[in-house]
Protein backbone atom coordinates (compact mmCIF):
# COMPACT_ATOMS: atom_id res chain seq x y z
CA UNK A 1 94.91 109.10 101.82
CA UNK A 2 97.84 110.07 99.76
CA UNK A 3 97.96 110.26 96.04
CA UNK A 4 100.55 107.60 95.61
CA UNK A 5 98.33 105.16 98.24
CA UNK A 6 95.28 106.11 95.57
CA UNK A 7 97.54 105.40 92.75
CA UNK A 8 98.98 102.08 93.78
CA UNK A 9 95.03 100.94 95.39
CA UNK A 10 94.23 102.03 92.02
CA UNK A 11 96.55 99.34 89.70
CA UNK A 12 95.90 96.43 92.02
CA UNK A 13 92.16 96.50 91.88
CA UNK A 14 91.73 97.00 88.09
CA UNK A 15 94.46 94.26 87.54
CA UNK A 16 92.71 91.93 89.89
CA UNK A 17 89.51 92.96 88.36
CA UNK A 18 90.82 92.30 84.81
CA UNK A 19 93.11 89.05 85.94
CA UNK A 20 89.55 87.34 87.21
CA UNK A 21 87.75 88.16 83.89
CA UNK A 22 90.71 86.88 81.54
CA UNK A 23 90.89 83.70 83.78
CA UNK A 24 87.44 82.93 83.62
CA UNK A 25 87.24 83.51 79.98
CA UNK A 26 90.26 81.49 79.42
CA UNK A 27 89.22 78.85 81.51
CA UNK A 28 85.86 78.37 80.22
CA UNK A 29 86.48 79.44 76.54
CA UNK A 30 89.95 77.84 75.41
CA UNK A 31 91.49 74.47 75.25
CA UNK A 32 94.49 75.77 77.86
CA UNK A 33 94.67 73.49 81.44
CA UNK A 34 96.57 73.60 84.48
CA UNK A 35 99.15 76.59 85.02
CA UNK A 36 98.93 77.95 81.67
CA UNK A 37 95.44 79.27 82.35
CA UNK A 38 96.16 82.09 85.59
CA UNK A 39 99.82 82.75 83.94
CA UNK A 40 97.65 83.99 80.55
CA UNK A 41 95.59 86.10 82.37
CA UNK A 42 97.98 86.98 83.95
CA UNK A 43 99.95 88.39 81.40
CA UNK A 44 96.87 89.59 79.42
CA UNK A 45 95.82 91.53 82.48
CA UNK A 46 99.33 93.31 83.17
CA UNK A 47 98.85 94.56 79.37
CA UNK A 48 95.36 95.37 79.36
CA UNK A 49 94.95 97.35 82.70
CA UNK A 50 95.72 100.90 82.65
CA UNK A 51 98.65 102.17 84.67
CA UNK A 52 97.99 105.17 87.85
CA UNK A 53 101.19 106.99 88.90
CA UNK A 54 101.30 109.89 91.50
CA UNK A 55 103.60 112.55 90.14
CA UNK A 56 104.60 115.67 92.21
CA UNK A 57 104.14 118.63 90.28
CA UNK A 58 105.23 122.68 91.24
CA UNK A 59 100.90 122.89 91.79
CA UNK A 60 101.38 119.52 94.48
CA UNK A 61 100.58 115.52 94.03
CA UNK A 62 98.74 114.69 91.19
CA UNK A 63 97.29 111.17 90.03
CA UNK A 64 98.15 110.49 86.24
CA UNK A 65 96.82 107.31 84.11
CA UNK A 66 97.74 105.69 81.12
CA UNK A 67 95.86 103.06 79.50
CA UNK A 68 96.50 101.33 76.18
CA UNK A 69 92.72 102.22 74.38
CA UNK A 70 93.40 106.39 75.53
CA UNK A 71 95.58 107.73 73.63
CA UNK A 72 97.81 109.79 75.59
CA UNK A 73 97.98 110.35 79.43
CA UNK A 74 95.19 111.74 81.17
CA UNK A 75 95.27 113.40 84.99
CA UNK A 76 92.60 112.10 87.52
CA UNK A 77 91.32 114.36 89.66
């Protein structure tokens, strides 16, 4: 599997992950109804969830993150 495959599997299942979380706690734990409630987690998750990229380097593909609670951006191996 390729690095940017990895990278982009990688973003949709800790958004998805973090967009299920948000709307239950929203749901359950605020006053908000109807559409309001996935569109908040929705934007809550894209914030929250830390961001893969595959960059190619002169030593090959490498997988990269950034996430908003690490400060700086950290190579996964």
């Amino acid at each position: 599997m390729s690095k940017k495959v990895k990278a982009f599997l990688y973003n949709l299942i800790c958004f998805a992950i973090l967009f299920i979380a948000f709307r239950y706690v929203i749901q359950h734990y605020t006053q908000l109804t109807g559409y309001w409630i996935p569109i908040t987690a929705f934007v809550v998750g894209t914030l929250i969830a830390p961001k893969f990229q595959a960059i190619q380097t002169r030593d090959g593909e490498k997988l990269f993150m950034k996430w908003v609670f690490i400060s700086g951006i950290k190579e996964i191996k």
